[in-house]
PDB file of N, CA and C in Angstrom:
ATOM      1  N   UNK A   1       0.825  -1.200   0.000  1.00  0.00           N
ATOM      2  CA  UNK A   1       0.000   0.000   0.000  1.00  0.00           C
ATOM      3  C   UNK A   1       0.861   1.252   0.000  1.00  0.00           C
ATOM      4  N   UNK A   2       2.109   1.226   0.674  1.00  0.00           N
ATOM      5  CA  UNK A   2       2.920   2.301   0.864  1.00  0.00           C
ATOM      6  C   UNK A   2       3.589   2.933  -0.761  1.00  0.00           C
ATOM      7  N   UNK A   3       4.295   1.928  -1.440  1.00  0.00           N
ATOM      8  CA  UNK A   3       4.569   1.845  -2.658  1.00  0.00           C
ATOM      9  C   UNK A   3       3.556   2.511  -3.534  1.00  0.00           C
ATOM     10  N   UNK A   4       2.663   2.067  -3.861  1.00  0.00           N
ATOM     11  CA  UNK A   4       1.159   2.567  -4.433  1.00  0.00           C
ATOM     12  C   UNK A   4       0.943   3.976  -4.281  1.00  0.00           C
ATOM     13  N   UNK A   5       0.990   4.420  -2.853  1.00  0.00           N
ATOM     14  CA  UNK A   5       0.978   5.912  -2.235  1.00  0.00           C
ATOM     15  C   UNK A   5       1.272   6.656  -3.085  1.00  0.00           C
ATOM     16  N   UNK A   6       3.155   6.084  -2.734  1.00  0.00           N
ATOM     17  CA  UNK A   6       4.549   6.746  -3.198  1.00  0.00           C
ATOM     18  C   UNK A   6       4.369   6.998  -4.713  1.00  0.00           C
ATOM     19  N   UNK A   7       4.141   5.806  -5.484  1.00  0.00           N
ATOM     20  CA  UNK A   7       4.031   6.057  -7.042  1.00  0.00           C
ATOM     21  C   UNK A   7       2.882   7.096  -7.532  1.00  0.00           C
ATOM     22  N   UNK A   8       1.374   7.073  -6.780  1.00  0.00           N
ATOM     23  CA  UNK A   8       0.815   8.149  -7.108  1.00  0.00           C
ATOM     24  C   UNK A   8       0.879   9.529  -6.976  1.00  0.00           C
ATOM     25  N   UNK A   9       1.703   9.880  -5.403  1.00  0.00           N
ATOM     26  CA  UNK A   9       2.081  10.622  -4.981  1.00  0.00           C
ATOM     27  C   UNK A   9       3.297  11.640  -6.264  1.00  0.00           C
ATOM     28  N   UNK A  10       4.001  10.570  -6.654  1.00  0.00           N
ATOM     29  CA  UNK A  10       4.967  10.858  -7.832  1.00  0.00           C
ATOM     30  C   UNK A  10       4.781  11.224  -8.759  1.00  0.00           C
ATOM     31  N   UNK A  11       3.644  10.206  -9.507  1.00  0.00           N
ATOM     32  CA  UNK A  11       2.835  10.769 -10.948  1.00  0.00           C
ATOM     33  C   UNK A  11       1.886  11.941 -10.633  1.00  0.00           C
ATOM     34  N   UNK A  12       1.910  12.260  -9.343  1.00  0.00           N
ATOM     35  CA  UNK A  12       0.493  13.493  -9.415  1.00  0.00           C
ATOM     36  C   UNK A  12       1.555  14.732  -9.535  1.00  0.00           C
ATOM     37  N   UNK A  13       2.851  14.577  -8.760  1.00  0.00           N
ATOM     38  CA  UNK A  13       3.815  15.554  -8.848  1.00  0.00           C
ATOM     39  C   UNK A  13       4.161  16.120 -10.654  1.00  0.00           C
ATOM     40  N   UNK A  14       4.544  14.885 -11.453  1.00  0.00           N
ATOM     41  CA  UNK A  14       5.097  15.142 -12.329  1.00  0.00           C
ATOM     42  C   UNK A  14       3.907  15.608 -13.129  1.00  0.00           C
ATOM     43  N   UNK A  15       2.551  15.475 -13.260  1.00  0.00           N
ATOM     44  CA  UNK A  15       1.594  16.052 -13.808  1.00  0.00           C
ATOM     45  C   UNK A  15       1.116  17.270 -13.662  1.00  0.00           C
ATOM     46  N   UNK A  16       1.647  17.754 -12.013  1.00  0.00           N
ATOM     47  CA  UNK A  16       1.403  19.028 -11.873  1.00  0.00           C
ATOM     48  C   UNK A  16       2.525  19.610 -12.391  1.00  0.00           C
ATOM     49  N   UNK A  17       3.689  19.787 -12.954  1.00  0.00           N
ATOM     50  CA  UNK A  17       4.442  20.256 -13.656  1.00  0.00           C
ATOM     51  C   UNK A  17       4.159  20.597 -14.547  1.00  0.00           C
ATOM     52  N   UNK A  18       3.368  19.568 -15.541  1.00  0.00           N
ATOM     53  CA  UNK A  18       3.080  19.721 -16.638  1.00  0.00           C
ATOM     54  C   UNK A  18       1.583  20.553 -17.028  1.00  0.00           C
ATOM     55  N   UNK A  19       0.711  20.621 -15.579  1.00  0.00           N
ATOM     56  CA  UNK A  19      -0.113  21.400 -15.295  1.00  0.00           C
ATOM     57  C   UNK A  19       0.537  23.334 -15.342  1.00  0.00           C
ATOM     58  N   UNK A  20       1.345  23.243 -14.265  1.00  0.00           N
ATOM     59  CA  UNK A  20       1.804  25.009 -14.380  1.00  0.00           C
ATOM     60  C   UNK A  20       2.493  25.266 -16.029  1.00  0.00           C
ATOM     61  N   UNK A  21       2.913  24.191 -17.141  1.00  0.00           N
ATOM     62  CA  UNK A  21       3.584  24.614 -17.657  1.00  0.00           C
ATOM     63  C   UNK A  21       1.955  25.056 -18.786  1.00  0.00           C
ATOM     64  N   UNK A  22       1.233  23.996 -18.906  1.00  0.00           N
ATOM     65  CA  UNK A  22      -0.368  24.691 -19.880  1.00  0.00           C
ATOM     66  C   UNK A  22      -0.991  25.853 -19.354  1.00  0.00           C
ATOM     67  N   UNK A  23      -0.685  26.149 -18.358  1.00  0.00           N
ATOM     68  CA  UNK A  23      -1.373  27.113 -17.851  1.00  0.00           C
ATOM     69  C   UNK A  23      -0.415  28.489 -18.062  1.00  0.00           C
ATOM     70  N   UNK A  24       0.557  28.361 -17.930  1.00  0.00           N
ATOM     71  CA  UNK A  24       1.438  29.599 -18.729  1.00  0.00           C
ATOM     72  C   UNK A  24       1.295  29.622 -19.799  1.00  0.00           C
ATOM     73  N   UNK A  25       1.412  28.737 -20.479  1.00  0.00           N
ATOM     74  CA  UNK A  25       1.476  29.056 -22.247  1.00  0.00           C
ATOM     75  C   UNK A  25      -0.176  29.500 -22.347  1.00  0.00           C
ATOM     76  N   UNK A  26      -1.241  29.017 -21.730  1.00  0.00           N
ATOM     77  CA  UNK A  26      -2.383  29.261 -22.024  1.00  0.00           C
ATOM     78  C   UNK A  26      -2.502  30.749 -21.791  1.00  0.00           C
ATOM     79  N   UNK A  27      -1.771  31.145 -20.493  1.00  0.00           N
ATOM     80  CA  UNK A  27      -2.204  33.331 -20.865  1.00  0.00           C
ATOM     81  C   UNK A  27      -0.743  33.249 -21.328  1.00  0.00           C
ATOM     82  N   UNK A  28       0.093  33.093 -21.599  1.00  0.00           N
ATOM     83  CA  UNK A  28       0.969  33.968 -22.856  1.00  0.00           C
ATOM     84  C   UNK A  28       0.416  33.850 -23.895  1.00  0.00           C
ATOM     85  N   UNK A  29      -0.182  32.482 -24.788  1.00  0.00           N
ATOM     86  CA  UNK A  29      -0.783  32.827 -25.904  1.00  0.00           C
ATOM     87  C   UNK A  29      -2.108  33.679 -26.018  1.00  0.00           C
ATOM     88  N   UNK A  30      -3.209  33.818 -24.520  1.00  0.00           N
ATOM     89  CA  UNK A  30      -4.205  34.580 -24.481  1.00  0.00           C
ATOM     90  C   UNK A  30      -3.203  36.389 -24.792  1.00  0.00           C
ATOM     91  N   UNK A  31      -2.502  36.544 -23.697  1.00  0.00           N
ATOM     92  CA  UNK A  31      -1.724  37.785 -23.861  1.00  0.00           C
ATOM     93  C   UNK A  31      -0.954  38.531 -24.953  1.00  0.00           C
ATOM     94  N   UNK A  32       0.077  37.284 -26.007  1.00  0.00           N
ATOM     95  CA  UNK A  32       0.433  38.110 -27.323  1.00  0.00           C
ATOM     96  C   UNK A  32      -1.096  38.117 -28.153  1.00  0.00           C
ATOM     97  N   UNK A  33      -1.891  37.376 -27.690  1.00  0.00           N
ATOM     98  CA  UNK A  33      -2.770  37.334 -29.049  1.00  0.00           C
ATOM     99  C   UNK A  33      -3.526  38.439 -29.104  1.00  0.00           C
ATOM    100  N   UNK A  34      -3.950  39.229 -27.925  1.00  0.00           N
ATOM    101  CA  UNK A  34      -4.426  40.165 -27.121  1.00  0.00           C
ATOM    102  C   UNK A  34      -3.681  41.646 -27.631  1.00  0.00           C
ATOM    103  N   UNK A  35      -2.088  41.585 -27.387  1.00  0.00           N
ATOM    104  CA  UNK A  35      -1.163  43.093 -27.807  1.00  0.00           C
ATOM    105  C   UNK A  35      -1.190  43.006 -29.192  1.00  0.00           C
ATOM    106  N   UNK A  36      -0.736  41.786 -29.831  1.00  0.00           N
ATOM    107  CA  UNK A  36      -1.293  41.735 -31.311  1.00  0.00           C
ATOM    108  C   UNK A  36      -1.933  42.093 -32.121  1.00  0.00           C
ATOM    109  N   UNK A  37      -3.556  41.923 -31.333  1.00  0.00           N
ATOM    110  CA  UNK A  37      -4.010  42.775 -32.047  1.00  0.00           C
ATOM    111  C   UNK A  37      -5.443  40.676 -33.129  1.00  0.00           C
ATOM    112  N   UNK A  38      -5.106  39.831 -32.085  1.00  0.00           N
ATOM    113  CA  UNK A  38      -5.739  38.656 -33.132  1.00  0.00           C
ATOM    114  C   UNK A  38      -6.553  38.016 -32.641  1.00  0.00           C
ATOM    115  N   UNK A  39      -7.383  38.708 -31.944  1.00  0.00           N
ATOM    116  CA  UNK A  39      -8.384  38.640 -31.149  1.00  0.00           C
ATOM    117  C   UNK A  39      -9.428  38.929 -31.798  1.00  0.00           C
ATOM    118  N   UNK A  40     -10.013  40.183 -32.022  1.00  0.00           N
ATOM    119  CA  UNK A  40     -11.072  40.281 -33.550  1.00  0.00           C
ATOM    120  C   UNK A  40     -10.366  40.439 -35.060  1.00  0.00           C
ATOM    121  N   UNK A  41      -9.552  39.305 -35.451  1.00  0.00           N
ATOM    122  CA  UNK A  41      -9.221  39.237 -36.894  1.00  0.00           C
ATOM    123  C   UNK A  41     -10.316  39.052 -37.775  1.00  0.00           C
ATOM    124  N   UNK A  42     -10.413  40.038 -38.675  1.00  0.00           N
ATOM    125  CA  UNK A  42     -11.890  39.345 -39.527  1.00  0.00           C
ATOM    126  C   UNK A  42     -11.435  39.335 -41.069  1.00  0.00           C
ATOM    127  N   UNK A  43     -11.557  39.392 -41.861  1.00  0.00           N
ATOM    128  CA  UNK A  43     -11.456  39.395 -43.505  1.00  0.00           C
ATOM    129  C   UNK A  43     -11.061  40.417 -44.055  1.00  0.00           C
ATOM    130  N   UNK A  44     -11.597  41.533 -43.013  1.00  0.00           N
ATOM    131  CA  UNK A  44     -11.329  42.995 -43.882  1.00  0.00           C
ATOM    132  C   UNK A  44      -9.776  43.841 -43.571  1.00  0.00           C
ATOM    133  N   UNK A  45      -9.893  43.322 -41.883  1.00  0.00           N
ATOM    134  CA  UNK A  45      -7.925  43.185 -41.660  1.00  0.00           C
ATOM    135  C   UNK A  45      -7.288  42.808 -42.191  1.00  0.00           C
ATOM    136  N   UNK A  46      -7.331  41.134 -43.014  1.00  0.00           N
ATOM    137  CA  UNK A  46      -6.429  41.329 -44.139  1.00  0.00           C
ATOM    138  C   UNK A  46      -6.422  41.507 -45.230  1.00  0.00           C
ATOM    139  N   UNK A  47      -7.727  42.148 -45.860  1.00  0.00           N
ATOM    140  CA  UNK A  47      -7.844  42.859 -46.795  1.00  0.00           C
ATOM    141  C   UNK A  47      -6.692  44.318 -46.866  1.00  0.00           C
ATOM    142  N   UNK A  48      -7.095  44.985 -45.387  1.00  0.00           N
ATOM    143  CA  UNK A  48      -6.632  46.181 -45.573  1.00  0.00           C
ATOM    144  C   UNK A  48      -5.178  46.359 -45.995  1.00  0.00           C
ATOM    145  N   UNK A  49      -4.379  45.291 -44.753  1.00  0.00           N
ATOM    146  CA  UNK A  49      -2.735  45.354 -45.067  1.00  0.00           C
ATOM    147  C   UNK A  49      -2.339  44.286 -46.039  1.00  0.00           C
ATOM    148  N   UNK A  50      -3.380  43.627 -46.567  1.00  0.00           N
ATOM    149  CA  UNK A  50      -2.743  42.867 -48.248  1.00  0.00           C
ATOM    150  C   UNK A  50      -1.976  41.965 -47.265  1.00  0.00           C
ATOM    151  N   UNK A  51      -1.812  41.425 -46.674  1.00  0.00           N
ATOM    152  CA  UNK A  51      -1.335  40.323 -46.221  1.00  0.00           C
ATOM    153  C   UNK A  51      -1.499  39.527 -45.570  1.00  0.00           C
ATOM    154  N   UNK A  52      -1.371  37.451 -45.803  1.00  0.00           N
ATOM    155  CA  UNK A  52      -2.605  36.707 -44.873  1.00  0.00           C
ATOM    156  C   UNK A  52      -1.820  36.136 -43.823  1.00  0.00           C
ATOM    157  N   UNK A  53      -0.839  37.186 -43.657  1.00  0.00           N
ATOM    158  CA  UNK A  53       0.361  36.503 -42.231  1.00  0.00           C
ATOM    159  C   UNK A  53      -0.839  36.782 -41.172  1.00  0.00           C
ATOM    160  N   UNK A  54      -1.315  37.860 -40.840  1.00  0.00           N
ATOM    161  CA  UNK A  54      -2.271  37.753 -40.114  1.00  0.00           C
ATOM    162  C   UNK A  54      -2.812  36.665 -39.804  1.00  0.00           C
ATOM    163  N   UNK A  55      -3.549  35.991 -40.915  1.00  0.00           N
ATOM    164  CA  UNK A  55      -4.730  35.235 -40.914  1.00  0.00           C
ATOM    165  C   UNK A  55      -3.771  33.682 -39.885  1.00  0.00           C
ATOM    166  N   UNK A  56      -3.001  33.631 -40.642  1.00  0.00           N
ATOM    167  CA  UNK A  56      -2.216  32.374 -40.372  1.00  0.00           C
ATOM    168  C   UNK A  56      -1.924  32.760 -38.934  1.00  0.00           C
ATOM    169  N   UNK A  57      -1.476  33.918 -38.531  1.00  0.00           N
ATOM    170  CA  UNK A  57      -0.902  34.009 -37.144  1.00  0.00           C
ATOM    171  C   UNK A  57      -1.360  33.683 -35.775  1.00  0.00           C
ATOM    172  N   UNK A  58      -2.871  34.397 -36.685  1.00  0.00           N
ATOM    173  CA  UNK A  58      -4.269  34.072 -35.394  1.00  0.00           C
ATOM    174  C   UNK A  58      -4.604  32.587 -35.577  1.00  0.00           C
ATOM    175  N   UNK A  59      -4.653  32.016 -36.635  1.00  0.00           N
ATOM    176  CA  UNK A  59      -4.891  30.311 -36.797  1.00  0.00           C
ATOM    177  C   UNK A  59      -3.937  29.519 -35.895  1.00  0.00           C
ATOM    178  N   UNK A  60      -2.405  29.706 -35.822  1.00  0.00           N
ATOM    179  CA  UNK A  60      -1.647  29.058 -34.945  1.00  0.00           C
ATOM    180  C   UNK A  60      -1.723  29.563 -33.602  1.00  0.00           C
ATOM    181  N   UNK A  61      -1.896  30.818 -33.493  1.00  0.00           N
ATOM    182  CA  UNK A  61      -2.372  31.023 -31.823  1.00  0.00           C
ATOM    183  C   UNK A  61      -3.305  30.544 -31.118  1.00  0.00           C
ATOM    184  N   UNK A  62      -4.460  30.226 -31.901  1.00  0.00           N
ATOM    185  CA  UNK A  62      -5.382  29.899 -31.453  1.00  0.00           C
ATOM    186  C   UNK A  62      -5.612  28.532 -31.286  1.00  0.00           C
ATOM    187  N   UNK A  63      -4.862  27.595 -32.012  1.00  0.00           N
ATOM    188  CA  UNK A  63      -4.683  26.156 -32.339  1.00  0.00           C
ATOM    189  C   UNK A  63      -3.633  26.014 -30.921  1.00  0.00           C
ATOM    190  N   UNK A  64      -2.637  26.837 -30.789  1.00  0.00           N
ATOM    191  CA  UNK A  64      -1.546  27.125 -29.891  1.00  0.00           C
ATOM    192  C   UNK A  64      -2.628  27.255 -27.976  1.00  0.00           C
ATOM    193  N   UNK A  65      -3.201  27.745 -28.489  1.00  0.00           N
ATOM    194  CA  UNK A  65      -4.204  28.077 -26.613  1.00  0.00           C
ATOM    195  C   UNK A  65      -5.157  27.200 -27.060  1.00  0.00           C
ATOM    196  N   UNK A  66      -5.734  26.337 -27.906  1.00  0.00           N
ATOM    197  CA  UNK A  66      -6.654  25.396 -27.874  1.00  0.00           C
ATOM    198  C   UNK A  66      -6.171  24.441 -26.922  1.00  0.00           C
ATOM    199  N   UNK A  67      -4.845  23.750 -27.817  1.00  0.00           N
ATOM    200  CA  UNK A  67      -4.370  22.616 -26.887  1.00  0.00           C
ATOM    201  C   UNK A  67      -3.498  22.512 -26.086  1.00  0.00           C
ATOM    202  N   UNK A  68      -2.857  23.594 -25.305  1.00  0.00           N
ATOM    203  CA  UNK A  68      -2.556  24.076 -24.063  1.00  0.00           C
ATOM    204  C   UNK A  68      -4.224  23.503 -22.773  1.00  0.00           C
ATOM    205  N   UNK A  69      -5.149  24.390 -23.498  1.00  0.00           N
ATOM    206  CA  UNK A  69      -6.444  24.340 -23.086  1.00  0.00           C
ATOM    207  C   UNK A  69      -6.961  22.685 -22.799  1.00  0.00           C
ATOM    208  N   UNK A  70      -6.688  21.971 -23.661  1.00  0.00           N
ATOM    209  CA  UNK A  70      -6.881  20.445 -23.822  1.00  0.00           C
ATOM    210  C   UNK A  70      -6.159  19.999 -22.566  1.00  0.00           C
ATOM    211  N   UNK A  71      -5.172  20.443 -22.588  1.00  0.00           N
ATOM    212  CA  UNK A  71      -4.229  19.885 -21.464  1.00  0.00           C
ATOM    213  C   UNK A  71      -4.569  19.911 -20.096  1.00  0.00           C
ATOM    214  N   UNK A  72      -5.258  21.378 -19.938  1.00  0.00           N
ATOM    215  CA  UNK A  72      -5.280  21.637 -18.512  1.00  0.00           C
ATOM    216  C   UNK A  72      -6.563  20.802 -17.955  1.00  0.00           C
ATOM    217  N   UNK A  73      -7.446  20.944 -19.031  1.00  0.00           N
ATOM    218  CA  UNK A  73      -8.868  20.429 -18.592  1.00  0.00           C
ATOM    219  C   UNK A  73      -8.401  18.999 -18.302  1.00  0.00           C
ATOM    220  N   UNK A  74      -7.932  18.121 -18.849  1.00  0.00           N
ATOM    221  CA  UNK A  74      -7.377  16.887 -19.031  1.00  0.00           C
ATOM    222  C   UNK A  74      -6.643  16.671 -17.614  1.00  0.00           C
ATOM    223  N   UNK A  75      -5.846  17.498 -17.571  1.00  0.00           N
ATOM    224  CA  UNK A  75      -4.904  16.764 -16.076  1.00  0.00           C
ATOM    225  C   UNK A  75      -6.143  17.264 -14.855  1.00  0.00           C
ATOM    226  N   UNK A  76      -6.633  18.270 -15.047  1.00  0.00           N
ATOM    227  CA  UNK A  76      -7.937  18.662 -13.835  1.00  0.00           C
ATOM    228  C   UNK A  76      -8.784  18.126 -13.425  1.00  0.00           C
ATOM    229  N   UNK A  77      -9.280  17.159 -14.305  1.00  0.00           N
ATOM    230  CA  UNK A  77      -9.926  16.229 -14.269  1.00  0.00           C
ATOM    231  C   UNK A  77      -9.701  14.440 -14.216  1.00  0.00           C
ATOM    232  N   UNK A  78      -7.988  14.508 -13.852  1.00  0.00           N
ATOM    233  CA  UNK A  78      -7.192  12.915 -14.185  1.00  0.00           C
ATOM    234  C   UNK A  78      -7.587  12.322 -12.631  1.00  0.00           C
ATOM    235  N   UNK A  79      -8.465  10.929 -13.051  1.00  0.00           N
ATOM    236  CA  UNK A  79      -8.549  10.133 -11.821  1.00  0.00           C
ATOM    237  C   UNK A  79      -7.294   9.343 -11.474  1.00  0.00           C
ATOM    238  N   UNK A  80      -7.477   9.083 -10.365  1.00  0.00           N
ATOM    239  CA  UNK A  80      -6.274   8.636  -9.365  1.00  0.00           C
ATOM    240  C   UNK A  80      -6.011   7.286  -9.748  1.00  0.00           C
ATOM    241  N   UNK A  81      -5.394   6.661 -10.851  1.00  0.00           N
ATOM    242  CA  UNK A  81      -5.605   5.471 -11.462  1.00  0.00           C
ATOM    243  C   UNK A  81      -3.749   5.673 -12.203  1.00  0.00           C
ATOM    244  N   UNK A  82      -2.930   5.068 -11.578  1.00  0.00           N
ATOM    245  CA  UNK A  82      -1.534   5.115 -11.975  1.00  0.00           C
ATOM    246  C   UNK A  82      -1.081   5.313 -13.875  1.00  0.00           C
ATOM    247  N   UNK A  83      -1.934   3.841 -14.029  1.00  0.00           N
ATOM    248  CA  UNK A  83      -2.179   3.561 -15.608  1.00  0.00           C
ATOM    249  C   UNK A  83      -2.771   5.030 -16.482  1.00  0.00           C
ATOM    250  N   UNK A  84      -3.882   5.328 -16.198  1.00  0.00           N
ATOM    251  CA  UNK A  84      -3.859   6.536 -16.647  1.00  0.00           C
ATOM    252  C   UNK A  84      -3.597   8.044 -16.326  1.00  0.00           C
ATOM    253  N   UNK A  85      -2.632   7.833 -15.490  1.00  0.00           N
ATOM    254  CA  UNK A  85      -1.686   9.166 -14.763  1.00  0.00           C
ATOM    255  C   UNK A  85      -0.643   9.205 -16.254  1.00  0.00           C
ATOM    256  N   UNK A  86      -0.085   7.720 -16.436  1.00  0.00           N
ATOM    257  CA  UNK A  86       0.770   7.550 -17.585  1.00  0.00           C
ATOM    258  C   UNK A  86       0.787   7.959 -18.307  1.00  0.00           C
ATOM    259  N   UNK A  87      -0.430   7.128 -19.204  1.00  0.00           N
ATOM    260  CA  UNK A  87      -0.551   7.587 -20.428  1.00  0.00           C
ATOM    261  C   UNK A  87      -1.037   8.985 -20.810  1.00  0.00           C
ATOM    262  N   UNK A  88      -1.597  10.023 -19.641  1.00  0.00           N
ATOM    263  CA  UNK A  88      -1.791  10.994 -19.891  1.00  0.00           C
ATOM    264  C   UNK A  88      -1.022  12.157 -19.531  1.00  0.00           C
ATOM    265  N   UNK A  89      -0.080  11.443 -19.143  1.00  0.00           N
ATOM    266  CA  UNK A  89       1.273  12.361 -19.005  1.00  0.00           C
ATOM    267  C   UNK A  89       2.011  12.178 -20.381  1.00  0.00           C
ATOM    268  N   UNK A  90       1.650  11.273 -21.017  1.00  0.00           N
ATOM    269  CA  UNK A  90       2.411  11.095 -22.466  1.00  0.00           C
ATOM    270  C   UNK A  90       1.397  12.023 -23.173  1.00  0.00           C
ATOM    271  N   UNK A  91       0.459  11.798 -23.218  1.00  0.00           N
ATOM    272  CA  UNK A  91      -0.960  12.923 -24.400  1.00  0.00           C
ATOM    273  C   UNK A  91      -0.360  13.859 -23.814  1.00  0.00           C
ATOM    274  N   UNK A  92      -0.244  14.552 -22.578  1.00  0.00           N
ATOM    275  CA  UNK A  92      -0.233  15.748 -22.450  1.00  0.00           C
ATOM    276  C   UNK A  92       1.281  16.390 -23.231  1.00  0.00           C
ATOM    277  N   UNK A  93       2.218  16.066 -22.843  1.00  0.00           N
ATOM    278  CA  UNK A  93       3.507  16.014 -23.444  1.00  0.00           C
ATOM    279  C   UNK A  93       3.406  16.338 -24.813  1.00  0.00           C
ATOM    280  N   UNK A  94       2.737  15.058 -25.426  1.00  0.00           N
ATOM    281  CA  UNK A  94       2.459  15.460 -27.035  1.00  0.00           C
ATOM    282  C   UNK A  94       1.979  17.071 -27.178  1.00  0.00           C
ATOM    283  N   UNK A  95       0.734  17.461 -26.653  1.00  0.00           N
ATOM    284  CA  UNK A  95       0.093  18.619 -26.713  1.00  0.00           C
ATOM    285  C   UNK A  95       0.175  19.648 -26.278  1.00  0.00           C
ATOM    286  N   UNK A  96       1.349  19.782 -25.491  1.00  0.00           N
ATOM    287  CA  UNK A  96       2.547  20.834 -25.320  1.00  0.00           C
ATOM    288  C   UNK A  96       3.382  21.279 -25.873  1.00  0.00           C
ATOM    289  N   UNK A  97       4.200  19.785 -26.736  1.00  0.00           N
ATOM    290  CA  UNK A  97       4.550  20.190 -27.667  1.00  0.00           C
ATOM    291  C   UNK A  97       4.497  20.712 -28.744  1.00  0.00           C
ATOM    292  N   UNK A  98       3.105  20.158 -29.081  1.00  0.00           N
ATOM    293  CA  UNK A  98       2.611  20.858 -30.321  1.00  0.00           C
ATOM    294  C   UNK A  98       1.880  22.272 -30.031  1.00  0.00           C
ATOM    295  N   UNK A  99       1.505  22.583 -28.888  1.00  0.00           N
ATOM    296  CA  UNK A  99       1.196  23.963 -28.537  1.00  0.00           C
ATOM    297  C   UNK A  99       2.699  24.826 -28.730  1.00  0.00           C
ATOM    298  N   UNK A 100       3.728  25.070 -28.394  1.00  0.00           N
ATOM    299  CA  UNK A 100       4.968  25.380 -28.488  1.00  0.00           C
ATOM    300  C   UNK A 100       5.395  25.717 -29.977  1.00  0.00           C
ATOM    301  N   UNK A 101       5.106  24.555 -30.534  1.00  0.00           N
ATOM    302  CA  UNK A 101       5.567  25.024 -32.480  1.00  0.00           C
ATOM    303  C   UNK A 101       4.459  25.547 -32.697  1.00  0.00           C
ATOM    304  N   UNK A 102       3.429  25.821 -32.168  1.00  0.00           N
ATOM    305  CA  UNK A 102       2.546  26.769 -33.078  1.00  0.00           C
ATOM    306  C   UNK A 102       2.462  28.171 -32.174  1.00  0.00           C
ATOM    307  N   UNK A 103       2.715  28.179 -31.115  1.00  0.00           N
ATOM    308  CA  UNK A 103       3.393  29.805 -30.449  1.00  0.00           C
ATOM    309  C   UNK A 103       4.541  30.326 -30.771  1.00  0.00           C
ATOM    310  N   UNK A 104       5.599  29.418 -31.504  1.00  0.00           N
ATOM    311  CA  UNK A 104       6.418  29.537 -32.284  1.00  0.00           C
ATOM    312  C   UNK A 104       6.459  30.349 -33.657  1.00  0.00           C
ATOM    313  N   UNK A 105       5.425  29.516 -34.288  1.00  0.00           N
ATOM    314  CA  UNK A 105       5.404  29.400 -35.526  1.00  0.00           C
ATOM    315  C   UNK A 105       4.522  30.925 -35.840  1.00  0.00           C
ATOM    316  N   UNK A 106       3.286  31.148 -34.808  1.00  0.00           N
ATOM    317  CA  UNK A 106       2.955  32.170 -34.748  1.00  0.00           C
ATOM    318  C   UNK A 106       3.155  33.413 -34.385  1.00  0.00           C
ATOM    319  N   UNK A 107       4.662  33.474 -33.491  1.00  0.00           N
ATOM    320  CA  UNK A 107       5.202  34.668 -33.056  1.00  0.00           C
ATOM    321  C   UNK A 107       6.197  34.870 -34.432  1.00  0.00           C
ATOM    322  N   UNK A 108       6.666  33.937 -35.220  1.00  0.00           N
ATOM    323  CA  UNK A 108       7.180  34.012 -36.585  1.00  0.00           C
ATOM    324  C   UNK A 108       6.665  34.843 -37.692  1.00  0.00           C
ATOM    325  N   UNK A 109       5.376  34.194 -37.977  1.00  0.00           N
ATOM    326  CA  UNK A 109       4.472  35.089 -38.421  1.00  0.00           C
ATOM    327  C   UNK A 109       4.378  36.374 -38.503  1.00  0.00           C
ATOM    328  N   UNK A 110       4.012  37.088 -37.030  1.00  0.00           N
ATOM    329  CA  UNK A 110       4.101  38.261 -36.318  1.00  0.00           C
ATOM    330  C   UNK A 110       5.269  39.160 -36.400  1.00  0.00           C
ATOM    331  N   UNK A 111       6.646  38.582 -35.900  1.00  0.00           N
ATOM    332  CA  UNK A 111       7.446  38.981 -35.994  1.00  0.00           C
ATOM    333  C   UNK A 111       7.747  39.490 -37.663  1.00  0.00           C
ATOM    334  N   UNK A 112       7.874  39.023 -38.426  1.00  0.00           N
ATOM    335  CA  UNK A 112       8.208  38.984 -40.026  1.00  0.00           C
ATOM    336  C   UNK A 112       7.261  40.636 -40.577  1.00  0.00           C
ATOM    337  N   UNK A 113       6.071  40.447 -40.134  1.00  0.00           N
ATOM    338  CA  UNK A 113       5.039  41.282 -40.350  1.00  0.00           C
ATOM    339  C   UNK A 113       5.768  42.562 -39.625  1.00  0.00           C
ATOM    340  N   UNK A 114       5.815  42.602 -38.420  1.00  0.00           N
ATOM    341  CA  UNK A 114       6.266  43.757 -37.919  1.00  0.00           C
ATOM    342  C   UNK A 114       7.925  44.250 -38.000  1.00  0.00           C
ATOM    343  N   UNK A 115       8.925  43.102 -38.588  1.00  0.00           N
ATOM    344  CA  UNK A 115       9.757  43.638 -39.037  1.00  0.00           C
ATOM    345  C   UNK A 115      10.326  43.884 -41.039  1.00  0.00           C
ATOM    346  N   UNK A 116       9.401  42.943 -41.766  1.00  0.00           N
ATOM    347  CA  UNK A 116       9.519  43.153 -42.928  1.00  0.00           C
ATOM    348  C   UNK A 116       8.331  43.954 -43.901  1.00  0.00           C
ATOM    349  N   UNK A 117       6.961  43.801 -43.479  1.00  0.00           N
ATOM    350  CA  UNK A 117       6.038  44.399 -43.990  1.00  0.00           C
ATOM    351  C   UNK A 117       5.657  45.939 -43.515  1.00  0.00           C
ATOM    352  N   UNK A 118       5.337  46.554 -44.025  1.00  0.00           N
ATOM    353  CA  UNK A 118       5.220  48.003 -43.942  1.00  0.00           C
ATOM    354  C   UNK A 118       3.909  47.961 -43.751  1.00  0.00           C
ATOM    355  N   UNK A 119       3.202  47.781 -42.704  1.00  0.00           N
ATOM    356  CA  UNK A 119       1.250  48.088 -42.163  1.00  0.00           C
ATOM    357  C   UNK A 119       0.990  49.783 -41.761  1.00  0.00           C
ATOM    358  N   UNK A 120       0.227  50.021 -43.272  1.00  0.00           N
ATOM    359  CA  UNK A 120       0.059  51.641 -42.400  1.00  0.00           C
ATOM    360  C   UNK A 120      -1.209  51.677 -42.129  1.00  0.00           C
TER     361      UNK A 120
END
């Protein structure tokens, strides 16, 4: 019984890690998406500046705080069951990662726009 404790005790640790880390990326991507400006993106924004970096930027941010979002709900709700402490420390992992290349990919975006395109 002690063992059992110890191992859940362990996997709840290493999940809450992975808990504070969705929950940061979830308001940094709420927050650039916010100074950005990709919060009400609509059709006619990138009409105006002729360019669909926009469009794409807000698509990966938002794909980017979706599954951050997936994550948190997911470990908040993980029953006390070792086996699936596991495997959902592996999903979550996955969906961190892939939250990461698309806060990436979308501060890329952004960046390029505000240092190569001319938006007046």
């Amino acid at each position: 019984m002690d063992d059992e404790a110890r191992e859940i005790r362990q996997e709840l640790r290493r999940l809450n890690v992975r808990l504070v880390v969705a929950i940061s990326l979830a308001v940094f991507t709420g927050c650039y998406r916010s100074q950005a400006g990709l919060t009400n993106l609509s059709e006619t924004m990138t009409n105006n500046t002729g360019h669909v970096a926009f469009y794409w930027a807000s698509k990966f941010s938002k794909f980017a705080r979706l599954c951050s979002l997936m994550v948190v709900f997911e470990l908040l709700f993980v029953p006390v069951v070792v086996l699936r402490m596991r495997s959902l420390r592996r999903e979550s992992d996955r969906f961190l990662v892939l939250a990461s290349i698309c806060v990436l990919i979308s501060l890329s975006f952004l960046a390029y726009l505000r240092w190569f395109v001319v938006v007046v």
